[in-house]
Protein backbone atom coordinates (compact mmCIF):
# COMPACT_ATOMS: atom_id res chain seq x y z
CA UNK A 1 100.60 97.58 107.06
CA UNK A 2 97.77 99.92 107.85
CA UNK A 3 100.34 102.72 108.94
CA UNK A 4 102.09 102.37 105.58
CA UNK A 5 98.92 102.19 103.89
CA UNK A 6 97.71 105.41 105.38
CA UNK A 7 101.65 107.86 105.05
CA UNK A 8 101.10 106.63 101.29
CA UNK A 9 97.91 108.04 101.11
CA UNK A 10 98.50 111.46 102.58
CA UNK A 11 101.31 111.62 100.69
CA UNK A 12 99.81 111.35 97.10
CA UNK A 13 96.57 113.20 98.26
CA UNK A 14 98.99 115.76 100.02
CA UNK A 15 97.77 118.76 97.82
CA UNK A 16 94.26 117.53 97.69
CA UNK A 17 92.11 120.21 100.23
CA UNK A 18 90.70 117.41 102.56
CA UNK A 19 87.15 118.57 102.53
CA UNK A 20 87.52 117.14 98.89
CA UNK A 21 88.49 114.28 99.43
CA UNK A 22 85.62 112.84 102.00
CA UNK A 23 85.67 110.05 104.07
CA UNK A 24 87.23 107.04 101.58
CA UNK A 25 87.35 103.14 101.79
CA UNK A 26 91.32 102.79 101.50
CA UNK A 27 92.78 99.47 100.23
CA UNK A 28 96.32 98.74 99.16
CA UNK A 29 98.97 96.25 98.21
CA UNK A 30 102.08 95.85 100.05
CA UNK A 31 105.31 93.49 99.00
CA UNK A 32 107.88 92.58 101.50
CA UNK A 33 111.13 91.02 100.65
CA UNK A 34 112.65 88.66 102.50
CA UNK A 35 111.26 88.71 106.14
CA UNK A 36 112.61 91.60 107.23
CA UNK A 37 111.28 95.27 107.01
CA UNK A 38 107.74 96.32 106.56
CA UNK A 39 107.65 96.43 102.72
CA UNK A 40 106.46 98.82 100.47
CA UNK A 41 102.89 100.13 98.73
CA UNK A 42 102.78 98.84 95.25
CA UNK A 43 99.09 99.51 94.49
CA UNK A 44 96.64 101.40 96.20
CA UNK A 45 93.07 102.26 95.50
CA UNK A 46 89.56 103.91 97.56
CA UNK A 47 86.34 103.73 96.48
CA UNK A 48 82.63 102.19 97.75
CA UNK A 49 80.60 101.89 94.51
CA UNK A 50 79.33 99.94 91.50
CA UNK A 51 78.32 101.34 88.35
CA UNK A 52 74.48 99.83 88.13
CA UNK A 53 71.77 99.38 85.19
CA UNK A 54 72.31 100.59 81.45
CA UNK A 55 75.78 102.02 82.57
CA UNK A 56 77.48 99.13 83.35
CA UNK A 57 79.75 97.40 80.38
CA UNK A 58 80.65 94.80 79.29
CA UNK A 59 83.14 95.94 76.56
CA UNK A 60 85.55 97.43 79.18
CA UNK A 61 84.00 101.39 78.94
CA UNK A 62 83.86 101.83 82.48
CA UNK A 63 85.34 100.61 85.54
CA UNK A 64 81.64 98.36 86.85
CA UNK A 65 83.03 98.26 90.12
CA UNK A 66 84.48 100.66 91.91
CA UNK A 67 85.55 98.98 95.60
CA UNK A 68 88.54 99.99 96.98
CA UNK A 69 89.84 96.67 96.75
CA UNK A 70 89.26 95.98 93.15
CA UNK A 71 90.60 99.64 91.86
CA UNK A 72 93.40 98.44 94.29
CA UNK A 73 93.76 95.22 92.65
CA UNK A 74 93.49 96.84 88.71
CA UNK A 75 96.31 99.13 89.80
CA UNK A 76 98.53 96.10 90.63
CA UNK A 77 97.81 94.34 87.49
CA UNK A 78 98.79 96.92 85.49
């Protein structure tokens, strides 16, 4: 899963320069059918922070918190 996780990510962040994109917390979603196969990405996300004090919302503005495995989990959703 990790291995999947990570050829996803190099492949969307392919044209990125790398000293932009920084050291990242990576989190994704993977679906398998059946029981064979190692599945597929459906959802992936980084990220390592919270939006804190008057810019947080509560009327959906802003993403409050911005964990890998919550952007991750927003992406899925969707």
């Amino acid at each position: 899963m990790a291995m999947l996780s990570h050829q996803r990510f190099n492949t969307l962040t392919a044209r990125i320069q790398h000293n932009l994109l920084g050291r990242k917390i990576l989190a994704a979603i993977i679906m398998r059918k059946g029981n064979t196969g190692l599945g597929a990405v459906v959802s992936i996300g980084t990220g390592n922070r919270c939006v804190k004090g008057e810019e947080l919302s509560l009327k959906g503005e802003t993403v409050n918190d911005c964990h890998a495995e919550i952007i991750s989990r927003r992406g899925f959703v969707r």
